[in-house]
N, C-alpha and C. Protein backbone atom coordinates (compact mmCIF):
# COMPACT_ATOMS: atom_id res chain seq x y z
N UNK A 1 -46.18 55.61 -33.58
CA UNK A 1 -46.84 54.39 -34.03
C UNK A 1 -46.65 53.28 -33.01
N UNK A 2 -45.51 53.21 -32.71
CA UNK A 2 -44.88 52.14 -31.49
C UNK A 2 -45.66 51.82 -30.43
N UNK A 3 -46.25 53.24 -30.21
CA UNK A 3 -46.95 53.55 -28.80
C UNK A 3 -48.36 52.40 -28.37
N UNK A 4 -48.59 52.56 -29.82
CA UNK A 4 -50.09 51.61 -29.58
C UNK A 4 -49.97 50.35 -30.15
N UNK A 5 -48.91 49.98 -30.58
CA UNK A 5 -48.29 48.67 -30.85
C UNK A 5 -47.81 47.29 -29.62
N UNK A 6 -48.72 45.98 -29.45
CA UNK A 6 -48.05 44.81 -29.17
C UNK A 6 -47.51 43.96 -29.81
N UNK A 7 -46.47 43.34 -28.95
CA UNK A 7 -45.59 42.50 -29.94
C UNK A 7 -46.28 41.59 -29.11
N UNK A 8 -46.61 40.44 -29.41
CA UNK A 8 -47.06 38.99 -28.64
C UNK A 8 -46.40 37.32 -29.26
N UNK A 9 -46.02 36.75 -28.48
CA UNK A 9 -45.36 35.71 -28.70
C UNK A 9 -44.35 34.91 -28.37
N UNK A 10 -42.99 34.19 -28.71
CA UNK A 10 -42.09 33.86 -28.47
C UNK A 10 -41.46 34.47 -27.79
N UNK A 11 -39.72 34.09 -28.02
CA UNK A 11 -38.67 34.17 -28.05
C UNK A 11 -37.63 35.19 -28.80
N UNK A 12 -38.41 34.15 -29.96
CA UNK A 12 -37.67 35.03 -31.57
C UNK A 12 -38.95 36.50 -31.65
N UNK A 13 -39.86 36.81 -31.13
CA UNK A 13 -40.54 38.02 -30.47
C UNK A 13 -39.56 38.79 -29.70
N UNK A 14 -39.47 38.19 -28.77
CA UNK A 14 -38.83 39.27 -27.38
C UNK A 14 -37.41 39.91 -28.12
N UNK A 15 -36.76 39.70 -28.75
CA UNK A 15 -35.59 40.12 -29.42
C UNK A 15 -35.65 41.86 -30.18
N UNK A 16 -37.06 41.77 -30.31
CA UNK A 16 -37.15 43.24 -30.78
C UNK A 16 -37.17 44.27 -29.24
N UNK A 17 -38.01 43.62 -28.37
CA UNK A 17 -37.71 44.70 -27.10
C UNK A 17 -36.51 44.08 -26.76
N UNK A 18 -35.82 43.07 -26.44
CA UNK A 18 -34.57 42.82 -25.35
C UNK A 18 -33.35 43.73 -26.38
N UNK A 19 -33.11 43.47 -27.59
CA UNK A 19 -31.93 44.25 -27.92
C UNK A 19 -32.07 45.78 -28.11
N UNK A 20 -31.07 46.81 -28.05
CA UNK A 20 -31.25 47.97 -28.25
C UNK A 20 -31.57 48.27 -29.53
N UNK A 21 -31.35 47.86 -30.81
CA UNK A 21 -32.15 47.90 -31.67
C UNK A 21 -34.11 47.80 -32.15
N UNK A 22 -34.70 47.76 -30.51
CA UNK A 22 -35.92 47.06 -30.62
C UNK A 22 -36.27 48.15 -30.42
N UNK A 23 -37.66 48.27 -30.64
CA UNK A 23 -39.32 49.57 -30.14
C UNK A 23 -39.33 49.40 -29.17
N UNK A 24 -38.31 50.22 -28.00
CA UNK A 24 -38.67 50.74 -26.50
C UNK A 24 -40.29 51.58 -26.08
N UNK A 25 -41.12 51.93 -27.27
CA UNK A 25 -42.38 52.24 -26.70
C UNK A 25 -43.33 51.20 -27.09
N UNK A 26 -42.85 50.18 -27.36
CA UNK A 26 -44.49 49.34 -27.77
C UNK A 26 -43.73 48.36 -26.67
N UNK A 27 -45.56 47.87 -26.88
CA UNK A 27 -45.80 46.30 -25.32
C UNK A 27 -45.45 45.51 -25.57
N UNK A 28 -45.13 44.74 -24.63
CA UNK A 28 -44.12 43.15 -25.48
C UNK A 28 -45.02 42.31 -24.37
N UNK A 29 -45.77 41.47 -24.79
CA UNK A 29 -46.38 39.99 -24.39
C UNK A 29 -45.89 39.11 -25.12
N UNK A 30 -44.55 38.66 -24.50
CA UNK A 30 -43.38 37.73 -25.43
C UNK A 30 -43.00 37.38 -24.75
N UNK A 31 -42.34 35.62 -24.41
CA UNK A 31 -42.55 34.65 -23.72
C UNK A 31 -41.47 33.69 -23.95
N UNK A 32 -40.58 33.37 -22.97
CA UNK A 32 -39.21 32.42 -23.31
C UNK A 32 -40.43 30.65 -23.46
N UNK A 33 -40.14 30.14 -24.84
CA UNK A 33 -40.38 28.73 -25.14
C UNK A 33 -42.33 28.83 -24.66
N UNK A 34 -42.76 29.96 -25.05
CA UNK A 34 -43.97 30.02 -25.18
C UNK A 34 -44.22 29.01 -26.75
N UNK A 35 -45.82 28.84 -26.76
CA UNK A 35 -46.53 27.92 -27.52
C UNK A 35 -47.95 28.87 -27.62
N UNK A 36 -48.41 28.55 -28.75
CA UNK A 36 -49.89 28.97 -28.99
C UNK A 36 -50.66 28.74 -27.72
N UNK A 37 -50.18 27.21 -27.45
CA UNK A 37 -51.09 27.09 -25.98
C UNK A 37 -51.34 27.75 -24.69
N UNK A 38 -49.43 28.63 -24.68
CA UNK A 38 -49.56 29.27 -23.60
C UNK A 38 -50.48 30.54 -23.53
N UNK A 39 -50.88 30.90 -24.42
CA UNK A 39 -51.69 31.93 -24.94
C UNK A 39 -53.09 31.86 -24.29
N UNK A 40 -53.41 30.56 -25.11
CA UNK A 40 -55.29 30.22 -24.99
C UNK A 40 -55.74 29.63 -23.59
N UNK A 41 -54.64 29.00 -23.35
CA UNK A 41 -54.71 28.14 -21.80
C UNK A 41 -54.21 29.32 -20.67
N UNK A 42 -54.03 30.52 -20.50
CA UNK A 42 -54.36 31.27 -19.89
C UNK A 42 -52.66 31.07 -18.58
N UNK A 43 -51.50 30.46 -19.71
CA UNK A 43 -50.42 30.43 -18.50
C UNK A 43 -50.03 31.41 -17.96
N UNK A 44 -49.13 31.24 -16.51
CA UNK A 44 -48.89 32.53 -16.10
C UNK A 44 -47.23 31.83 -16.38
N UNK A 45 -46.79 33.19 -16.93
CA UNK A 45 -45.48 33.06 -17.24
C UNK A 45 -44.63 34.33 -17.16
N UNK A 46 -43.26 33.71 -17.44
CA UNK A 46 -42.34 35.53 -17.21
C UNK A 46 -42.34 35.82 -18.43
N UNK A 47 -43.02 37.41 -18.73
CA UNK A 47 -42.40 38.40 -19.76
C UNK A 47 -40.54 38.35 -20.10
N UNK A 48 -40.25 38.00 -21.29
CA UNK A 48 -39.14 37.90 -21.47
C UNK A 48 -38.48 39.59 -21.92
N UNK A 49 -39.25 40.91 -21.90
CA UNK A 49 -38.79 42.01 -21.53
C UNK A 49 -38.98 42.39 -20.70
N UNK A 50 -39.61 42.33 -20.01
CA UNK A 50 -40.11 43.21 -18.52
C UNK A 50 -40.23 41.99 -17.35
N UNK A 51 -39.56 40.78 -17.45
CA UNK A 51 -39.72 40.25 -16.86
C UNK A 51 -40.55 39.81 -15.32
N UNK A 52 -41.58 40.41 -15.63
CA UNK A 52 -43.03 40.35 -14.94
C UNK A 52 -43.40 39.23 -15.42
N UNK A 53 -43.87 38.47 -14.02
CA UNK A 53 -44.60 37.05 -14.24
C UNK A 53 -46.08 37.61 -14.28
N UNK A 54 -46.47 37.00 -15.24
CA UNK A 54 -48.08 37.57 -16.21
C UNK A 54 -48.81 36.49 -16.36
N UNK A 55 -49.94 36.50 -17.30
CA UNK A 55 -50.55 35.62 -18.08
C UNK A 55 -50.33 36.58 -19.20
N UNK A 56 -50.43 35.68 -20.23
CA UNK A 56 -49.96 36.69 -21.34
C UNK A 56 -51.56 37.35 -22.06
N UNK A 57 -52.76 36.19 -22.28
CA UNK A 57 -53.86 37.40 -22.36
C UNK A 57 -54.26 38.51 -21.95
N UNK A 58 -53.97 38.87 -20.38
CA UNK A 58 -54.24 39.49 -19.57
C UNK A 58 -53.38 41.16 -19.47
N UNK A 59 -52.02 40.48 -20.06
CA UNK A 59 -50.79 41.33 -20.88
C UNK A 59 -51.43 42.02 -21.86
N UNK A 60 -52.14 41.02 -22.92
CA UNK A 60 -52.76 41.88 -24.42
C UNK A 60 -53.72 42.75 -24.28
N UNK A 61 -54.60 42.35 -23.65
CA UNK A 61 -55.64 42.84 -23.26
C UNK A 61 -55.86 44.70 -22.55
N UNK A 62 -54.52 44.39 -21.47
CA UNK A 62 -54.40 45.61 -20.82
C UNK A 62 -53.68 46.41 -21.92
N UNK A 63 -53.04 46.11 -22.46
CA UNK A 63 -52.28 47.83 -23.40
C UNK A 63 -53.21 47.99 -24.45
N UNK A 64 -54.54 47.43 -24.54
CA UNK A 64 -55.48 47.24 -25.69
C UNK A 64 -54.79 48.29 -27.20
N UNK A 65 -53.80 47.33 -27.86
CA UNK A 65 -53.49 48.50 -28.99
C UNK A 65 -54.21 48.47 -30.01
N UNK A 66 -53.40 48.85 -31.01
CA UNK A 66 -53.97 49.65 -32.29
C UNK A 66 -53.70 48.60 -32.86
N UNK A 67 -52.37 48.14 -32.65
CA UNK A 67 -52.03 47.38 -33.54
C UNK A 67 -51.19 46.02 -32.85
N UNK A 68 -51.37 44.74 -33.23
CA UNK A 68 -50.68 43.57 -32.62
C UNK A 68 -49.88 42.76 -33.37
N UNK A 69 -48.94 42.67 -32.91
CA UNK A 69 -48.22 41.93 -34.24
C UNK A 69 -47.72 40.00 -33.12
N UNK A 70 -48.52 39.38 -33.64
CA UNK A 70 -48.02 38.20 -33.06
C UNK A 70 -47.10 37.13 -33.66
N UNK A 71 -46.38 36.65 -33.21
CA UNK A 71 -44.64 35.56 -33.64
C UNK A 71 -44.68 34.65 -32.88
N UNK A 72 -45.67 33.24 -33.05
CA UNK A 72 -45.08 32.53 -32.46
C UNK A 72 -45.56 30.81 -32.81
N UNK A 73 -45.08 30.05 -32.79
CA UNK A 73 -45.10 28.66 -33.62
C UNK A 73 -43.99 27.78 -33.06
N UNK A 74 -42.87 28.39 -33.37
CA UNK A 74 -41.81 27.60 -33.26
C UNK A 74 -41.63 26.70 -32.34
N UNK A 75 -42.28 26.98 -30.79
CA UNK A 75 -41.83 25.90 -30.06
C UNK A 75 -42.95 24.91 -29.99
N UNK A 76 -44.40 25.23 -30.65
CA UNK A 76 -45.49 24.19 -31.31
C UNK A 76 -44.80 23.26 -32.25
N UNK A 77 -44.10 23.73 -32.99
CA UNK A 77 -43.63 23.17 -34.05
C UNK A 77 -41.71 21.82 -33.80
N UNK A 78 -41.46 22.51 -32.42
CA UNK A 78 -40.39 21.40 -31.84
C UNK A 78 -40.70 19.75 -32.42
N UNK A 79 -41.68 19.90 -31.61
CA UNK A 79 -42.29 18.21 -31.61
C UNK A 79 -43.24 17.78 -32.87
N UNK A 80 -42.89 17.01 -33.40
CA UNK A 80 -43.78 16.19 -34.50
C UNK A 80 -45.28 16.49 -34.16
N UNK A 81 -46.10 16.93 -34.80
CA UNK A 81 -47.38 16.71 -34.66
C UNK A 81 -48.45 16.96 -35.52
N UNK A 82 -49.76 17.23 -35.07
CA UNK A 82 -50.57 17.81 -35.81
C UNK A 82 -50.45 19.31 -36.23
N UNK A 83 -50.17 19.53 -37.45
CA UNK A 83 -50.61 21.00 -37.98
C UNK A 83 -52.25 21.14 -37.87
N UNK A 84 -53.12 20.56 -37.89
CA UNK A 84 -53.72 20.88 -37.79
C UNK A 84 -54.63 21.18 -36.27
N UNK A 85 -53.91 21.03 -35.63
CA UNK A 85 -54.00 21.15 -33.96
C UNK A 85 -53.39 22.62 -34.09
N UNK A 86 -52.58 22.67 -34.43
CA UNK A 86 -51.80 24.33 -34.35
C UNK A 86 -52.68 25.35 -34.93
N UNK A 87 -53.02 24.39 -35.83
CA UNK A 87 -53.96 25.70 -36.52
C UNK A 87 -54.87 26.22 -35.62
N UNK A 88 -55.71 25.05 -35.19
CA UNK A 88 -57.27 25.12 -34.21
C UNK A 88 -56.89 26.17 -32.88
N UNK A 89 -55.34 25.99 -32.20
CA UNK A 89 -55.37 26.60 -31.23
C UNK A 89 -55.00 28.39 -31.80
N UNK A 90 -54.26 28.62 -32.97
CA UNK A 90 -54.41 29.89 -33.16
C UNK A 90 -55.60 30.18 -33.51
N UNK A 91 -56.43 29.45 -34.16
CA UNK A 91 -57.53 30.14 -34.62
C UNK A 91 -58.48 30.56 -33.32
N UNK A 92 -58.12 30.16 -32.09
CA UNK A 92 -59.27 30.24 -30.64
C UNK A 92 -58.07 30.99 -30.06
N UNK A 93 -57.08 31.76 -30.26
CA UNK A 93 -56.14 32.72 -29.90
C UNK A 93 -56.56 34.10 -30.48
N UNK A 94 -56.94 33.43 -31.94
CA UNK A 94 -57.49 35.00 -32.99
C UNK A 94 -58.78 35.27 -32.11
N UNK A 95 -59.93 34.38 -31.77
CA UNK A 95 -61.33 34.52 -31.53
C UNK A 95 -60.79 35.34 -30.24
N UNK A 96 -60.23 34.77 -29.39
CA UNK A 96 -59.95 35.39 -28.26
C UNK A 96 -59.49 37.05 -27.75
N UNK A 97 -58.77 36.80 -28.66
CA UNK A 97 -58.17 38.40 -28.81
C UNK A 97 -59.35 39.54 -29.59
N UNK A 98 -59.99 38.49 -30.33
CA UNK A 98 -61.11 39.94 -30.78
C UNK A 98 -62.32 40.10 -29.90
N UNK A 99 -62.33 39.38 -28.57
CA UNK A 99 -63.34 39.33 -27.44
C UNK A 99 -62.56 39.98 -27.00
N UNK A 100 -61.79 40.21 -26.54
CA UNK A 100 -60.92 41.23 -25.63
C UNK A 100 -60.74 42.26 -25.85
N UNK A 101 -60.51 42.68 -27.47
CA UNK A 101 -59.90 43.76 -27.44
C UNK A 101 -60.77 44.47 -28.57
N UNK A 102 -59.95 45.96 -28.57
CA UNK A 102 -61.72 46.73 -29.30
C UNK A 102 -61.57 46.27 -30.70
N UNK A 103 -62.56 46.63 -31.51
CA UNK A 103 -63.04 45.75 -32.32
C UNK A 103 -61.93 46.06 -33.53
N UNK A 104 -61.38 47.79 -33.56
CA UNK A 104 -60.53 48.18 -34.90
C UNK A 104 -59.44 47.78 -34.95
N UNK A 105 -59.25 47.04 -33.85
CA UNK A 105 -57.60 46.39 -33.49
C UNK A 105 -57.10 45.88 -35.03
N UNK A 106 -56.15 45.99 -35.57
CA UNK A 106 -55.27 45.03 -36.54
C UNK A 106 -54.30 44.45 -35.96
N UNK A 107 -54.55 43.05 -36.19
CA UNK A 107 -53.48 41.73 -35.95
C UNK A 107 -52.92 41.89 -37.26
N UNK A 108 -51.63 41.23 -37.26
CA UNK A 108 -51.33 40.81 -37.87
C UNK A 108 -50.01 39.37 -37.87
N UNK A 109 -50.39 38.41 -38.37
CA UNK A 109 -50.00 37.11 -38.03
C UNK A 109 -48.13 37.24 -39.02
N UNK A 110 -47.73 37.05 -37.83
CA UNK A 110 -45.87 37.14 -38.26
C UNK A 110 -46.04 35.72 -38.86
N UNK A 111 -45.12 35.22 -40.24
CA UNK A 111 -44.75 33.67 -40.41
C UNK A 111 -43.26 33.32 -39.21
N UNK A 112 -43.84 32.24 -39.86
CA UNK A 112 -42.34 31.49 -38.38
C UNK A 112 -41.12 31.67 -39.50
N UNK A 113 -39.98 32.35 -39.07
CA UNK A 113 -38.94 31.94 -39.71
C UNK A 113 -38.01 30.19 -39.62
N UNK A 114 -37.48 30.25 -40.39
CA UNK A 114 -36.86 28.99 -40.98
C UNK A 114 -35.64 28.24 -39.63
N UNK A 115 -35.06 27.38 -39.62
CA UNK A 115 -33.68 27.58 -38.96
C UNK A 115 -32.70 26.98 -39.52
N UNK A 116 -31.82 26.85 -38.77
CA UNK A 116 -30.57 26.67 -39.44
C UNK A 116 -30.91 24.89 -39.97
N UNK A 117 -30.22 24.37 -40.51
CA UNK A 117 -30.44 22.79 -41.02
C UNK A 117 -29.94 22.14 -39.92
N UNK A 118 -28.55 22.62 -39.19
CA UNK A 118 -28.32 21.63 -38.36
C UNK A 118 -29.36 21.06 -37.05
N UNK A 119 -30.51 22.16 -37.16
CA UNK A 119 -31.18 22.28 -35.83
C UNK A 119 -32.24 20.74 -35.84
N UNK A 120 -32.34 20.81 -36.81
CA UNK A 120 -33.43 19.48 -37.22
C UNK A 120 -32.75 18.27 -36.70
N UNK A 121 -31.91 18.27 -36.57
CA UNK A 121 -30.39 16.69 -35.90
C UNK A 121 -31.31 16.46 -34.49
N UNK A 122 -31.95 17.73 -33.38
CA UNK A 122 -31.83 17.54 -32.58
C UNK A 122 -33.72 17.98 -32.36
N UNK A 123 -34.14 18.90 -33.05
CA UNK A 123 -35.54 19.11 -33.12
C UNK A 123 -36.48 18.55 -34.37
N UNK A 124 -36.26 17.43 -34.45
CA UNK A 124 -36.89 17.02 -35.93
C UNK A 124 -38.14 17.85 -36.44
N UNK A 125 -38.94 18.23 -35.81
CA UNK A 125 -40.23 19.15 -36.19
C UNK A 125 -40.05 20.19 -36.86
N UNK A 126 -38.60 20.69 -36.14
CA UNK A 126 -38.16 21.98 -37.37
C UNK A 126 -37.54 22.01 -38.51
N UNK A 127 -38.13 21.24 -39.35
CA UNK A 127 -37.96 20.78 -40.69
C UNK A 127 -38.12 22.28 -41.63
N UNK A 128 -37.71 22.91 -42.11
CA UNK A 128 -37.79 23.69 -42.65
C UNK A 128 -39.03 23.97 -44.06
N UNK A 129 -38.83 22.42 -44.81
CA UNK A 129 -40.18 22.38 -45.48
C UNK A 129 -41.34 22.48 -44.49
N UNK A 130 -41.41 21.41 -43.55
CA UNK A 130 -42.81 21.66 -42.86
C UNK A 130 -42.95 23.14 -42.22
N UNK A 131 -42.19 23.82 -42.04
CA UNK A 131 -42.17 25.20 -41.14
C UNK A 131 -42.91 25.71 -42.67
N UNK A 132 -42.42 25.91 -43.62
CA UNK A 132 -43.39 26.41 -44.68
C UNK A 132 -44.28 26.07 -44.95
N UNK A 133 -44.53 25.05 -45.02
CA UNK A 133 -46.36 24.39 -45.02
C UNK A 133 -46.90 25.06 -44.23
N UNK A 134 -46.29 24.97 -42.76
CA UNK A 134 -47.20 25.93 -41.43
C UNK A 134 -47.69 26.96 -42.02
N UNK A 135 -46.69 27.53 -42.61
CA UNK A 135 -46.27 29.25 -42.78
C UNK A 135 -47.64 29.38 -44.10
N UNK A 136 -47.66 28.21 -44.89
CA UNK A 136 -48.87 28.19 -45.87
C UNK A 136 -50.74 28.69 -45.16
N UNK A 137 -50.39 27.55 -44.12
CA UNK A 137 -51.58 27.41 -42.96
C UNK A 137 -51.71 28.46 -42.57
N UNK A 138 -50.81 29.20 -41.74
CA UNK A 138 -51.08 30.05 -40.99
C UNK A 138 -51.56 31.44 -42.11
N UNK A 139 -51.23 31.87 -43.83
CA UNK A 139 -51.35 32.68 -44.33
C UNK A 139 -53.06 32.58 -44.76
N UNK A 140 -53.51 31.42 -45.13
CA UNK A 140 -54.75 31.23 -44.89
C UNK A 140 -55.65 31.05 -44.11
N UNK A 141 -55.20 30.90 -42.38
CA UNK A 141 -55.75 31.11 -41.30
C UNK A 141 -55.85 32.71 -41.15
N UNK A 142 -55.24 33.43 -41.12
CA UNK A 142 -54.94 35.05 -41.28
C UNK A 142 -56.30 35.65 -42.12
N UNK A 143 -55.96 34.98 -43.61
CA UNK A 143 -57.66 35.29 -44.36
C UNK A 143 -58.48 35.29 -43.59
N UNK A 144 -59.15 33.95 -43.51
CA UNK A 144 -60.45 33.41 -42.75
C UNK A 144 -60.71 34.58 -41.75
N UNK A 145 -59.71 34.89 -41.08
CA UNK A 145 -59.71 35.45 -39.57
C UNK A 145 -59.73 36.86 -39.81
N UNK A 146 -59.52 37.58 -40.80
CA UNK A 146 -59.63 39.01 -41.22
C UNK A 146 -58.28 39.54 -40.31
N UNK A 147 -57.25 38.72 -40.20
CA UNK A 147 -55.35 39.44 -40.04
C UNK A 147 -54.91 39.52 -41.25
N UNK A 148 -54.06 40.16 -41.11
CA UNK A 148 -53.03 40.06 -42.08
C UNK A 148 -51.96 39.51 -41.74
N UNK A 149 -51.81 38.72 -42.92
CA UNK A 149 -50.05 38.16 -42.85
C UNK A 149 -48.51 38.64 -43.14
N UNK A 150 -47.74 38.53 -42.41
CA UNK A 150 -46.78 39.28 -42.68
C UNK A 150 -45.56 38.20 -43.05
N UNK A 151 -44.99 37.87 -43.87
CA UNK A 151 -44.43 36.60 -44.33
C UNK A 151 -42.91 37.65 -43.77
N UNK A 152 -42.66 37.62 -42.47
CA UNK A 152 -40.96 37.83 -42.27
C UNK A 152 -39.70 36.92 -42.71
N UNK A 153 -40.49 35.42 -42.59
CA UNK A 153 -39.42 34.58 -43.15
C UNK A 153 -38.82 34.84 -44.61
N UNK A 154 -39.42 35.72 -45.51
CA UNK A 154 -38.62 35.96 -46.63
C UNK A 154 -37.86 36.93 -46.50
N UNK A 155 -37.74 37.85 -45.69
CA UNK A 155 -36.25 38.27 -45.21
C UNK A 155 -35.25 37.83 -44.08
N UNK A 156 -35.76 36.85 -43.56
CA UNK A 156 -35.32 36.14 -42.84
C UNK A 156 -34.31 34.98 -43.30
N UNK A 157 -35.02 34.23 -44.58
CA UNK A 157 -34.84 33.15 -44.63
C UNK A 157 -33.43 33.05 -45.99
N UNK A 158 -32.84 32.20 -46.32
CA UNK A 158 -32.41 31.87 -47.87
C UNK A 158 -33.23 30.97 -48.47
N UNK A 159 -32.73 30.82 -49.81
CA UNK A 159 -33.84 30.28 -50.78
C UNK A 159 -34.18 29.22 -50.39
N UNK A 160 -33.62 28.28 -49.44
CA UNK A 160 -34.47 27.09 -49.32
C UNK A 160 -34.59 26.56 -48.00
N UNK A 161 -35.12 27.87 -47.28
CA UNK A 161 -36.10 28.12 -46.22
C UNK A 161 -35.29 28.02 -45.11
N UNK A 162 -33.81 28.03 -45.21
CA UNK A 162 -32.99 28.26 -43.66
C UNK A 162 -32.75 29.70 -43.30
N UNK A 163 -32.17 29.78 -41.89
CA UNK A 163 -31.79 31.09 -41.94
C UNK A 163 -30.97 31.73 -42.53
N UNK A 164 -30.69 32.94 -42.75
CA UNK A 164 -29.85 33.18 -43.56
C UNK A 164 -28.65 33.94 -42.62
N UNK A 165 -27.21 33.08 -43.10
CA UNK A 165 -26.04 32.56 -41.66
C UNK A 165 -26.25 33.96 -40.96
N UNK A 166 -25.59 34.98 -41.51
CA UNK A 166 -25.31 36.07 -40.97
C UNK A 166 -26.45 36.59 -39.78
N UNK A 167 -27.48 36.03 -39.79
CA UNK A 167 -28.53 36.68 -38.66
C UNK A 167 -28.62 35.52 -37.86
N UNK A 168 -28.10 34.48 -37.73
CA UNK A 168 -28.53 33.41 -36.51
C UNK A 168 -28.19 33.42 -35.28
N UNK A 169 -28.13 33.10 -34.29
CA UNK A 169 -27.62 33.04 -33.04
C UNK A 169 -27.27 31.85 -32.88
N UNK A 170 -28.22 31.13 -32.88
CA UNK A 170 -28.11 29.80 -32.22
C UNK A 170 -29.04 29.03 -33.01
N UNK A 171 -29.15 29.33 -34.46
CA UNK A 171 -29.90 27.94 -35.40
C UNK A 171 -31.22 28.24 -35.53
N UNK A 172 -31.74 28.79 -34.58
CA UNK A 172 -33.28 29.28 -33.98
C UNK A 172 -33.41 31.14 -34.16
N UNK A 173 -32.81 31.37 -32.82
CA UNK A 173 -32.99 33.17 -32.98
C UNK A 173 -31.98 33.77 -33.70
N UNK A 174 -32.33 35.09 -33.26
CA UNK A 174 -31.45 35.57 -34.40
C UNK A 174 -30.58 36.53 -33.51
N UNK A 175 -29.62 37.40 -34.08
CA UNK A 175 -29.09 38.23 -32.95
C UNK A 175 -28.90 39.81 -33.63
N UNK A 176 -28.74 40.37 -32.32
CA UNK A 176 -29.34 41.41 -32.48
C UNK A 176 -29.25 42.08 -34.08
């Protein structure tokens, strides 16, 4: 299954290929402090498993899989802003990827997990309520767009939307 599987996105992405616990046969287009933007705006950046400096469309595109699983928000979500800007640029990330790639492809849109409370002291955007609002957005962007959503933050998260201690690293990722 792995085989025809991309992972695309973050940070809290790359953690499934960087630790030995991860799918050593699927593609990783996953990106240290990537953004939706880096996606649509065509950056060239380092693969945070294969550390090949890429563009990351160009990444998706070539392993054309079966299946894509994309994770990524969180560092959109650092800074105060428009949700509804986040939305617009995944939704021209979804359009994009179904110009590229063959048509039976299944996406499916990861939610952003939660973080720790203390993290908000220093990233106010990662408010944990607003990360769920996103996480609202993004499950109805997924509709519209014919993905599916995969709500990870509820095993991710505790009941009132932080991480849950035992899996954190650093407030943000998680470890292995």
């Amino acid at each position: 299954y792995f085989n025809t599987v991309t992972f695309a996105g973050d940070s809290i992405a790359s953690g499934l290929g960087i630790y030995d616990t991860g799918y050593h046969n699927a593609h990783y287009a996953t990106y240290v402090s990537a953004g939706v933007q880096t996606f649509v705006n065509n950056v060239s950046v380092k693969n945070a498993v294969t550390g090949a400096n890429e563009t990351p469309m160009e990444t998706i595109a070539a392993s054309q899989p079966d299946y894509l699983y994309i994770l990524v928000g969180t560092n959109n979500l650092v800074v105060q802003g428009s949700e509804d800007s986040f939305i617009a640029y995944y939704e021209r990330l979804i359009d994009m990827l179904r110009e590229q790639l063959n048509p039976g492809v299944m996406i499916y849109i990861q939610s952003i997990p939660g973080v720790q409370e203390d993290v908000v002291a220093s990233k106010p955007g990662l408010d944990n309520t607003r990360i769920a609002t996103v996480n609202d957005l993004l499950a109805n962007m997924a509709l519209r767009k014919g993905c599916y959503f995969v709500n990870i933050a509820e095993a991710l998260n505790q009941p009132d939307g932080s991480q849950i201690d035992e899996y954190e690293a650093d407030g943000i990722h998680m470890q292995p």
